[in-house]
Protein backbone atom coordinates (compact mmCIF):
# COMPACT_ATOMS: atom_id res chain seq x y z
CA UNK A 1 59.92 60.57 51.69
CA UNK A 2 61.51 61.74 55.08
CA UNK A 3 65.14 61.00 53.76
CA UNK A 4 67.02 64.47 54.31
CA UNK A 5 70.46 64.89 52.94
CA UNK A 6 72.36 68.42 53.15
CA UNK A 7 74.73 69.64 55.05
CA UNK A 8 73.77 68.52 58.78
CA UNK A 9 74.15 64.92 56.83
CA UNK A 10 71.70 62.04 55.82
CA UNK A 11 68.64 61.50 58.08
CA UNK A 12 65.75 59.74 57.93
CA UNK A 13 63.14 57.32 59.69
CA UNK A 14 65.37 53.61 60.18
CA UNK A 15 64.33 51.48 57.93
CA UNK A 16 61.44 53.39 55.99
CA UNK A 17 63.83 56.47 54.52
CA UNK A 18 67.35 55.59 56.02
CA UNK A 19 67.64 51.95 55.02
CA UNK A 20 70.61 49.48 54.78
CA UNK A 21 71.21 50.65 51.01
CA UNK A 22 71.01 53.98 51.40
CA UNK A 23 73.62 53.77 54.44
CA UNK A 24 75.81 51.94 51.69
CA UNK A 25 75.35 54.28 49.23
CA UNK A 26 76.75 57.05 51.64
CA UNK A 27 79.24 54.93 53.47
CA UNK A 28 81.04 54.05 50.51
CA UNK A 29 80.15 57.91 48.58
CA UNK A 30 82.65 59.08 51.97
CA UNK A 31 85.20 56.89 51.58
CA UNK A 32 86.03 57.69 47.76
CA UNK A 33 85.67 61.51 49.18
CA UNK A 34 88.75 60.88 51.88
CA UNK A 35 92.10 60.64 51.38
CA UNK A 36 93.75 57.18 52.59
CA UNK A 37 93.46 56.31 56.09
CA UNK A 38 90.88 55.09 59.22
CA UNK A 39 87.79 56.59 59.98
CA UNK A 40 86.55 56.83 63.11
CA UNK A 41 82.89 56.10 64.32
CA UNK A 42 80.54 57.34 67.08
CA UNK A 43 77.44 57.09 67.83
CA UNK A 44 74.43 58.65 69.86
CA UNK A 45 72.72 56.29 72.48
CA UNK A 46 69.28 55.77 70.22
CA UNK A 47 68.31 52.20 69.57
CA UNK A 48 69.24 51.34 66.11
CA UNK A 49 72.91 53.35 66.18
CA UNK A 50 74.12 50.82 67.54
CA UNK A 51 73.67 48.79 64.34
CA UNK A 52 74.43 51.62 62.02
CA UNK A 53 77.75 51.79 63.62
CA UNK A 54 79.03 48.24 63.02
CA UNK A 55 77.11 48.21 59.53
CA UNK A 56 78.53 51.10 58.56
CA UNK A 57 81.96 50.28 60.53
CA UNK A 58 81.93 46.78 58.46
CA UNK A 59 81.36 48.67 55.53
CA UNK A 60 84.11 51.01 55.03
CA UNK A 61 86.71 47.67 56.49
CA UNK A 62 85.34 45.98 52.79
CA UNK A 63 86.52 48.76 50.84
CA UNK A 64 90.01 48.47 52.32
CA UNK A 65 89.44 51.32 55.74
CA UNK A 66 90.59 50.57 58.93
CA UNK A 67 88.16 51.66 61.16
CA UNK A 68 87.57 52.83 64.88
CA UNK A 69 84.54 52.26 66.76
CA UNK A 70 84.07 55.01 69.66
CA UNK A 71 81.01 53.95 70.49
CA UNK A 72 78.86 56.03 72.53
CA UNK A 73 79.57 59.76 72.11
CA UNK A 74 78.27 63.31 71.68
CA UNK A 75 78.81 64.52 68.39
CA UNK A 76 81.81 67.25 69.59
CA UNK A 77 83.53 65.01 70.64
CA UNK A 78 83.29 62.88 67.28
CA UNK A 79 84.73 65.74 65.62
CA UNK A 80 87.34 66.86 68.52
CA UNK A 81 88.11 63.08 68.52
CA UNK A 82 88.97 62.64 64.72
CA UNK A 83 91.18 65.86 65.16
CA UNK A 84 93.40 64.35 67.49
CA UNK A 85 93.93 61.05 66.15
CA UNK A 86 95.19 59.87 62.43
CA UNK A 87 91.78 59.13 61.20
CA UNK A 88 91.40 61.06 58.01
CA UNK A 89 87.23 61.51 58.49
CA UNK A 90 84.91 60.79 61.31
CA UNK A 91 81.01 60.14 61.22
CA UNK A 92 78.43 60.84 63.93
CA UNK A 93 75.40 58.50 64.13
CA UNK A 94 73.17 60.48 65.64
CA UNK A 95 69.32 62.33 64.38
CA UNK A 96 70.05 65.40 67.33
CA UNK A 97 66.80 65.80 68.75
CA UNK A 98 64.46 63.72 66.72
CA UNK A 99 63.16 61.04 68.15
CA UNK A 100 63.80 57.50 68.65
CA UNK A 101 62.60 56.16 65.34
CA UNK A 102 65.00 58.51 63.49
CA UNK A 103 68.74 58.13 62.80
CA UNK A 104 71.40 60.03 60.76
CA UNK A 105 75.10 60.09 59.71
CA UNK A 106 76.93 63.67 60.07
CA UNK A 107 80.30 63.36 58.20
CA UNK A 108 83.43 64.87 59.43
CA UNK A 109 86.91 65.89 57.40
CA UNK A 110 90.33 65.11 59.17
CA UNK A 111 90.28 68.54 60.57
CA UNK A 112 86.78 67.61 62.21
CA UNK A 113 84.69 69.56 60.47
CA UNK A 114 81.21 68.70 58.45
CA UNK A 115 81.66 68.37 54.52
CA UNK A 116 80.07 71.17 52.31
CA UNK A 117 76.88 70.54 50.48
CA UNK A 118 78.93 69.84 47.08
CA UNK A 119 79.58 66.71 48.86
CA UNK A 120 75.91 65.99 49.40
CA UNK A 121 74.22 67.61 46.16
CA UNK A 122 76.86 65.07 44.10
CA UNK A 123 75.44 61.74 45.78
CA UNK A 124 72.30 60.44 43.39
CA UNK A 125 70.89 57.87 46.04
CA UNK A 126 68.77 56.81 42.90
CA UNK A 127 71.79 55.29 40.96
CA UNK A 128 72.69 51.60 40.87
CA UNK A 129 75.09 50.39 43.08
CA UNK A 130 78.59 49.12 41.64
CA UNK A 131 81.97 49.21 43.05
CA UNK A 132 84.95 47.48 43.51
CA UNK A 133 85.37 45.52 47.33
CA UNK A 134 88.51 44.78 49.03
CA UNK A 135 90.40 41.59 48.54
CA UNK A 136 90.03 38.85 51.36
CA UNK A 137 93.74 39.97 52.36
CA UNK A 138 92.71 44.08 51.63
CA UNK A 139 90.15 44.49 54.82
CA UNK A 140 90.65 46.71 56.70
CA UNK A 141 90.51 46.42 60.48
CA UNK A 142 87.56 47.28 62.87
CA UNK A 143 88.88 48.19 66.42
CA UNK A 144 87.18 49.74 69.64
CA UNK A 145 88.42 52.95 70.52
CA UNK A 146 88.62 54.69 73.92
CA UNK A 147 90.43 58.21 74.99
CA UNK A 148 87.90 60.50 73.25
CA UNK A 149 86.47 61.64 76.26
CA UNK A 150 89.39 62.36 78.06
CA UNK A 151 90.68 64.52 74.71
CA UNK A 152 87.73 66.13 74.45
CA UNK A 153 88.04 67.29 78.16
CA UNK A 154 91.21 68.10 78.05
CA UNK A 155 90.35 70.77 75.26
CA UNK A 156 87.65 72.36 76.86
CA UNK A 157 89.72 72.60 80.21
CA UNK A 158 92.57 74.09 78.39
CA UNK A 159 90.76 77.16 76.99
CA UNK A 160 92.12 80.23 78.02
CA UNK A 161 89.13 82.55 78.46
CA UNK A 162 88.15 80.05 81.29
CA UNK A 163 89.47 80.30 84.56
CA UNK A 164 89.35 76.74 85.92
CA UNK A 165 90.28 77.84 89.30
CA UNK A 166 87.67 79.81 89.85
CA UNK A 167 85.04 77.56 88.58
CA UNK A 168 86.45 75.11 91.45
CA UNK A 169 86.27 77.27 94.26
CA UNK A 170 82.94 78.04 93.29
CA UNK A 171 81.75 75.06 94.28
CA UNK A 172 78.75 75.24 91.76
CA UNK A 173 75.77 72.73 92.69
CA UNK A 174 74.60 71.59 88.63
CA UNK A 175 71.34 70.00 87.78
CA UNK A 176 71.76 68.04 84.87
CA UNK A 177 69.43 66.56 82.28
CA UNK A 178 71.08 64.18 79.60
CA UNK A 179 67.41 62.99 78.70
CA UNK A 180 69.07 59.76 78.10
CA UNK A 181 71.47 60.78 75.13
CA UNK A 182 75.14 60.92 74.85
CA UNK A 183 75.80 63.97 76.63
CA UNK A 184 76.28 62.36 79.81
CA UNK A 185 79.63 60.96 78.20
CA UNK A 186 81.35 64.06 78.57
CA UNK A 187 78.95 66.37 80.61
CA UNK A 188 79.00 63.92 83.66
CA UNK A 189 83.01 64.13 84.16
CA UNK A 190 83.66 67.57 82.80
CA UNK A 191 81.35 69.03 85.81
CA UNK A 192 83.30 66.63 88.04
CA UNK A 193 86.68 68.12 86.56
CA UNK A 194 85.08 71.34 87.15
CA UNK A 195 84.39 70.77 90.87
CA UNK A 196 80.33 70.72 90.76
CA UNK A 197 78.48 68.39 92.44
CA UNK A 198 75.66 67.20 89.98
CA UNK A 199 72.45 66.62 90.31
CA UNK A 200 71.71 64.04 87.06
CA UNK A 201 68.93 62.71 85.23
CA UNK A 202 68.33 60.54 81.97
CA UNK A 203 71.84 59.88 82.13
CA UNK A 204 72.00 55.96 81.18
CA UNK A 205 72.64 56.59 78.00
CA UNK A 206 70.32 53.92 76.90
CA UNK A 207 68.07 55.70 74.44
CA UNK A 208 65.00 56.10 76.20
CA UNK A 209 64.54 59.61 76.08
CA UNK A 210 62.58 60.99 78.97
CA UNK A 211 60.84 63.39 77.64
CA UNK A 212 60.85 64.72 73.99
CA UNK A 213 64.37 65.20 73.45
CA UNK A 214 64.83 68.74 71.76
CA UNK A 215 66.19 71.03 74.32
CA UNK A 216 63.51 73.98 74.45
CA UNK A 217 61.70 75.23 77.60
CA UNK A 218 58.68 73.32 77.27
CA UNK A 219 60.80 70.05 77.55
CA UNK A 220 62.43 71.30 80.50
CA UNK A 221 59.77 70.65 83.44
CA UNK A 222 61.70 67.72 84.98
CA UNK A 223 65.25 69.88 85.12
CA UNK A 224 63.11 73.15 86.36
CA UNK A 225 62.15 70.62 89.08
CA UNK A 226 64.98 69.56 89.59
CA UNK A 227 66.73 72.97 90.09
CA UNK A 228 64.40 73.74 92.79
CA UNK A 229 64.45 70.44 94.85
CA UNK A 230 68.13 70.78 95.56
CA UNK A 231 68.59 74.55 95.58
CA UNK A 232 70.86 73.94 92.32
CA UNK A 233 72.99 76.98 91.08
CA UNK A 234 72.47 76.22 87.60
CA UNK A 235 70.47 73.56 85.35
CA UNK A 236 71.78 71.87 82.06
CA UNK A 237 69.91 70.29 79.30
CA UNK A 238 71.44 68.27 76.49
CA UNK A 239 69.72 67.20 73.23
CA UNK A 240 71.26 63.49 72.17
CA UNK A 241 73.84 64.27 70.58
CA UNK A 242 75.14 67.15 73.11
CA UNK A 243 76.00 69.99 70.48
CA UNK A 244 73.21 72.40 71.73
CA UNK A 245 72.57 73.52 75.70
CA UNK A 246 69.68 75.08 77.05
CA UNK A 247 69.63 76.18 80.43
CA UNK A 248 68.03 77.28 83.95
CA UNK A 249 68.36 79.37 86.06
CA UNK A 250 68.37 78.69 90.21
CA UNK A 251 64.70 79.31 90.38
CA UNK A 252 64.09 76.58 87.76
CA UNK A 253 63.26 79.30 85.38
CA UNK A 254 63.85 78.21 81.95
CA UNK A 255 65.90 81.34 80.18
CA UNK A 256 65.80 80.06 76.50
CA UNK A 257 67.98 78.54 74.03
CA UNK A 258 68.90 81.80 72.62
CA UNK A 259 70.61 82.97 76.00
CA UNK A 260 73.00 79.95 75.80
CA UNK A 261 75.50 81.74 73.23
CA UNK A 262 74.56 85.50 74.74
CA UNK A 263 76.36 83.94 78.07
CA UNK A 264 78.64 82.31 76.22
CA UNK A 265 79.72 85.32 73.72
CA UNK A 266 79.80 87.68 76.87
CA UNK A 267 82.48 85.18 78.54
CA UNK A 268 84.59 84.95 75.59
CA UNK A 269 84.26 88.26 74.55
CA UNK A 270 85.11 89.74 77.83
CA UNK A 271 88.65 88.14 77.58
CA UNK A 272 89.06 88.32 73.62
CA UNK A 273 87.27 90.40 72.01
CA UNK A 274 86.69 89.22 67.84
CA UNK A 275 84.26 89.57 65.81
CA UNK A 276 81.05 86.97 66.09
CA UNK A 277 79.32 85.01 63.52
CA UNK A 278 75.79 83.63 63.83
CA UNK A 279 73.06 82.31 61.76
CA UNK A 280 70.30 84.46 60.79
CA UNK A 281 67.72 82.72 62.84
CA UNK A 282 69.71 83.67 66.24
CA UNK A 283 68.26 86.50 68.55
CA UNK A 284 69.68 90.42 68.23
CA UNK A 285 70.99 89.88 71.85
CA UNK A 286 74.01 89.01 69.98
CA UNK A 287 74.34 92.33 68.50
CA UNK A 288 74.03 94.07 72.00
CA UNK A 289 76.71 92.22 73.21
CA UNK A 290 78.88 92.93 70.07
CA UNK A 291 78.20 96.62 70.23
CA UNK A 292 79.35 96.29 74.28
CA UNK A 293 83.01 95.01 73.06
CA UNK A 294 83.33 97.39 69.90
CA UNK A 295 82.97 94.01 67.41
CA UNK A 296 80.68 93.27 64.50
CA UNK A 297 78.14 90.38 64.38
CA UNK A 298 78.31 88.73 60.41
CA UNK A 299 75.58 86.42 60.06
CA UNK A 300 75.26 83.05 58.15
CA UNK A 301 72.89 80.98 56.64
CA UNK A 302 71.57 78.43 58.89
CA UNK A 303 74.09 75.57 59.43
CA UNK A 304 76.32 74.75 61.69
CA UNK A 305 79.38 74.50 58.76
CA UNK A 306 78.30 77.91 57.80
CA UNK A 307 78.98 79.70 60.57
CA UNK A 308 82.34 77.10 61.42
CA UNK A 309 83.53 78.00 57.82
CA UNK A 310 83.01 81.67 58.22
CA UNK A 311 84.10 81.57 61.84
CA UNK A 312 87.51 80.22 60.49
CA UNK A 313 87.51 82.72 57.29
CA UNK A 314 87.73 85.89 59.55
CA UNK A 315 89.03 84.53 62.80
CA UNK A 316 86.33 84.86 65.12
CA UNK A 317 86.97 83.41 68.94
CA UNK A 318 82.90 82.76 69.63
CA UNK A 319 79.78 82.21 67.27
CA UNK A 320 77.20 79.71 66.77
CA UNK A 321 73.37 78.99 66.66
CA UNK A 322 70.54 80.64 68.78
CA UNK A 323 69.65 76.72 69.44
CA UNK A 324 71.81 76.68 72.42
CA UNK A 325 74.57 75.89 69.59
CA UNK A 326 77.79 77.74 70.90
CA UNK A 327 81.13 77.37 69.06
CA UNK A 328 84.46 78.49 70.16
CA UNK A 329 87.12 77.80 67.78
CA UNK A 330 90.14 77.79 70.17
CA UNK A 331 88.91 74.57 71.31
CA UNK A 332 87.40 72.89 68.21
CA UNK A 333 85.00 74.38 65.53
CA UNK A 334 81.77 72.85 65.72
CA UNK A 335 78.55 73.18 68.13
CA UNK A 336 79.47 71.84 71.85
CA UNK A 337 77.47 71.94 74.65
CA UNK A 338 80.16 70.63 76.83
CA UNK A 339 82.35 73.98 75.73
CA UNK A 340 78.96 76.11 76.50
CA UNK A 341 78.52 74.82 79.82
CA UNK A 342 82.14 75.67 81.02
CA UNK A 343 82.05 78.90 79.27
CA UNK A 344 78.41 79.76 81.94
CA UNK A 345 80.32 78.32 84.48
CA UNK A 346 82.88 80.65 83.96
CA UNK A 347 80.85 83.64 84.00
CA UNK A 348 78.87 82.84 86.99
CA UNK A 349 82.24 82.72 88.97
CA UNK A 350 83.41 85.74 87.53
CA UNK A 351 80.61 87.89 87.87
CA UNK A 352 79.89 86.33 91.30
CA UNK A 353 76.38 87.05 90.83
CA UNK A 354 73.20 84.12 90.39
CA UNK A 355 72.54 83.17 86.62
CA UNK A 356 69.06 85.34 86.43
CA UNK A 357 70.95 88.36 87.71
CA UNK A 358 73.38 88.04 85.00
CA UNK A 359 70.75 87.52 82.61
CA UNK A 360 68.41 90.48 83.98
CA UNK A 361 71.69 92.82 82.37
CA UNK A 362 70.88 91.30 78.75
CA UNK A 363 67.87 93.41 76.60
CA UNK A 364 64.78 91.44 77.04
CA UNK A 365 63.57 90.58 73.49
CA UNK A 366 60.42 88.60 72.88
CA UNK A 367 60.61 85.77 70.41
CA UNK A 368 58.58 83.01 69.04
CA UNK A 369 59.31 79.33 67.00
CA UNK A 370 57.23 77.86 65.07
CA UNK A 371 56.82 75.96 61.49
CA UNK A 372 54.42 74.63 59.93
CA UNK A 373 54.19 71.66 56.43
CA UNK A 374 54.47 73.70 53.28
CA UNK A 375 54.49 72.04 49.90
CA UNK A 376 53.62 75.22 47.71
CA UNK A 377 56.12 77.48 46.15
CA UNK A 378 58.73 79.18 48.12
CA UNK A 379 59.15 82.00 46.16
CA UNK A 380 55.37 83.11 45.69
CA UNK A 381 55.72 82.59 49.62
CA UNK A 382 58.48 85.12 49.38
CA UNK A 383 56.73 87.57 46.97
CA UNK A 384 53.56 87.38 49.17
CA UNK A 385 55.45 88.07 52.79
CA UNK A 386 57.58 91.16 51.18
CA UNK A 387 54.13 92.48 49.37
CA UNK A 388 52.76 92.52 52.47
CA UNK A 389 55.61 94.21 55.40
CA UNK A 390 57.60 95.87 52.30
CA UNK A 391 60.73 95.34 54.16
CA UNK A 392 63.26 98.23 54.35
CA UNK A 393 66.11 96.11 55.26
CA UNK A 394 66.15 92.08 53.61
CA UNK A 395 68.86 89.81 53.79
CA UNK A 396 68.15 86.60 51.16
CA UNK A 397 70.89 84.16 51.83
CA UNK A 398 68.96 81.55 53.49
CA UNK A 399 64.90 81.90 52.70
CA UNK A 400 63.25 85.24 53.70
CA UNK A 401 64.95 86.90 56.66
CA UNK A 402 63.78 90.96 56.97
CA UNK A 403 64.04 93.31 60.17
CA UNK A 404 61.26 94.88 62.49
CA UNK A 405 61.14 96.71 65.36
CA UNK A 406 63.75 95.20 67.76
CA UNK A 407 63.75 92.32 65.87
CA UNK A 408 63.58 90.53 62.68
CA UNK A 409 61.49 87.55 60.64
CA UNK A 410 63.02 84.54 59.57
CA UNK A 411 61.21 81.74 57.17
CA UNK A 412 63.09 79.12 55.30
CA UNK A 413 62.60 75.58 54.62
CA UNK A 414 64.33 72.83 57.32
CA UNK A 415 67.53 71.73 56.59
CA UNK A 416 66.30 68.49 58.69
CA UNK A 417 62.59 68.19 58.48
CA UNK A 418 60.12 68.80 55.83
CA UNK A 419 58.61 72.01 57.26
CA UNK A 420 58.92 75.94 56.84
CA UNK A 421 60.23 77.38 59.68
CA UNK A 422 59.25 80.73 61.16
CA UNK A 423 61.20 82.39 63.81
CA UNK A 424 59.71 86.06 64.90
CA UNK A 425 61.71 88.10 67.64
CA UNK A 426 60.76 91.72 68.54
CA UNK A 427 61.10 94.10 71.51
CA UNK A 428 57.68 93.05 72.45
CA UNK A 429 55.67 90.02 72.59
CA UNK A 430 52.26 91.09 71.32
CA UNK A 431 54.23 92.67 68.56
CA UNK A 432 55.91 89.30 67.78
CA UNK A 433 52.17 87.41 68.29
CA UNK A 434 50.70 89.69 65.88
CA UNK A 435 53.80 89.26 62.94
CA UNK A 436 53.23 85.13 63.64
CA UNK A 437 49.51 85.35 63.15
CA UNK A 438 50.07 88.14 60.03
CA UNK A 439 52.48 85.85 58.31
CA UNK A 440 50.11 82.56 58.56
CA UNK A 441 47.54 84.34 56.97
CA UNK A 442 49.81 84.76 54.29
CA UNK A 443 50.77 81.19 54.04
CA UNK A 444 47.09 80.23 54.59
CA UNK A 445 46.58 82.57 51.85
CA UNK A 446 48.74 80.10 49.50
């Protein structure tokens, strides 16, 4: 079964895993969770969320919730959105970067933030379905909702490790690639704000992704293109929902998803220095940059409420996910490409200098995703992978996660597909080539 539930929320295939009862089941599961109030509603541009969100909207008004519908939004500026108004919990429908036949619901407190994984782990999908409804005169209302975009802008403008001026008198020519997601929402007038003149595609916003929508290099022909038609400064890549950014650089030069928060961390750090949380699948550039501003680097489990909820613990001012996942706190706590796109901006007109120079000043680390199916047992994976590198230095909050040489391996099961996932970074890529190949003996070994 493809259902998924943890803590990046429910997803599954539309009508095979995530069906009109399971939807229910959650919908209603939310609203006991909440204290009294609205809930507000937004959705990714994918086919069937458009459904989701009145089911689900229609929904929550029978058990007595006044509801808003946002319609089409990136997920950032769900949560920024339900932050700023008096709905007591927001929901994203959006699957991120799976494709078109997938959908999801990502669930939101009144502070914006995604629920922990008690909140999941206590939902038994498998349980008949009972409860009381609302009374004909107990509905709640269902109501469109406009304004998040302007908030949302508004909060990434008014960050003060970003000077705006600057930024404006830069006069920054921006290839953009929405790939047909939500990102254009927000993306499109915050690099107006910003005083860029954009060069867009697959920004209708209709669903039809243009190429396979996660953000990583080998999806990125079309922007590389487009960088280099019209001598752009600076390409930006959304996945649907617009919480991660990858980028290029002005030769159409793809510079990885992992550089998106080592730009971003060196802009924030530069004015504030704090300490940085990341997950433990995100590159050791991070730890370079840490070192350069005297801070530590405290690393989570994968999961984007991880590293908010740690983020907010010890007060960091940057973190996030080497997925192109950047997350500043000062303007909200969650992943926000939007925020990571300002923050590059920023840099560039600092520095004065083209994005690949300011990237050339970063260590050069090589490192390789992959994952593969895996149905076995995890832990004789585990015993098996330290039996065979005997680790010297292990970290086991989230799968197996050991260092090499100017590097480390990472393999845990998907929080969002049904795969192992194997992240190997190093100082050199036949190094890294040769760990990949060593550890799928291992699991071919199983």
């Amino acid at each position: 079964m493809t259902l998924k539930l943890s803590i990046s929320g429910a997803r599954g295939i539309v009508g095979e895993s995530l069906t009109p009862e399971i939807i229910m089941k959650i919908a209603t599961a939310f609203s006991d969770y909440l204290d009294d109030g609205s809930i507000l509603i937004g959705r990714d541009s994918r086919p069937s969320g458009k459904n989701i969100e009145h089911f689900v909207g229609g929904i929550l008004s029978m058990v007595g919730r006044d509801v808003y519908l946002a319609g089409i939004l990136p997920t950032p500026t769900v949560a920024v959105c339900t932050k700023h108004t008096d709905a007591v919990g927001g929901i994203a429908i959006t699957a991120s970067h799976n494709s078109e036949q997938w959908n999801a619901l990502k669930l939101l407190n009144k502070d914006g933030l995604f629920l922990p994984a008690s909140f999941w782990s206590g939902i038994n999908l498998n349980d008949n379905f009972e409860r009381q409804w609302a009374k004909y005169d107990e509905i709640g209302d269902i109501e469109e909702y406009g304004g998040c975009v302007f908030t949302h802008i508004e909060s990434v403008l008014k960050l003060s490790c970003i000077d705006i001026s600057a930024i404006r008198k830069s006069k920054f020519v921006v290839a953009y690639d929405g790939v047909g997601g939500a990102g254009p929402a927000v993306m499109i007038p915050l690099l107006r704000e910003l005083g860029a003149e954009i060069i867009p595609i697959g920004n209708r916003m209709d669903g039809n992704f243009i190429h396979p929508p996660e953000p990583v290099p080998q999806n990125l022909s079309m922007l590389s293109e487009l960088v280099k038609e019209y001598n752009a400064d600076v390409g930006f890549a959304t996945d649907p929902d617009a919480d991660r950014l990858a980028v290029v650089d002005e030769n159409g030069v793809p510079i990885g998803e992992e550089m998106t928060l080592a730009l971003a961390a060196e802009k924030v750090l530069s004015s504030e220095p704090s300490d940085v949380v990341v997950n433990l699948s995100t590159s050791t550039v991070i730890e370079y940059i840490a070192e350069k501003y005297g801070v530590e680097v405290h690393r989570t489990p994968v999961g984007e409420y991880f590293v908010s909820e740690k983020m907010l613990e010890i007060g960091a001012k940057v973190g996030g996910e080497g997925n192109g996942g950047v997350i500043v706190p000062d303007m909200h706590p969650v992943r926000d490409a939007a925020t990571a796109a300002a923050l590059i901006l920023g840099l560039m007109a600092e520095k004065n200098e083209k994005l690949s120079q300011i990237v050339d000043e970063f260590p050069k680390k090589a490192m390789i995703k992959t994952k593969f199916p895996f149905n076995k047992d995890f832990g004789l994976l585990q015993d098996k992978i330290f039996k065979k590198f005997s680790p010297a230095e292990t970290n086991d909050i989230d799968g197996i996660w050991f260092k090499i040489g100017g590097g480390f391996v990472h393999i845990r099961m998907s929080n969002t597909e049904p795969v192992v996932r194997l992240i190997v970074e190093s100082d050199d890529m036949k190094k890294t080539e040769v760990v990949i190949k060593e550890v799928e003996d291992v699991v071919s070994s199983i």
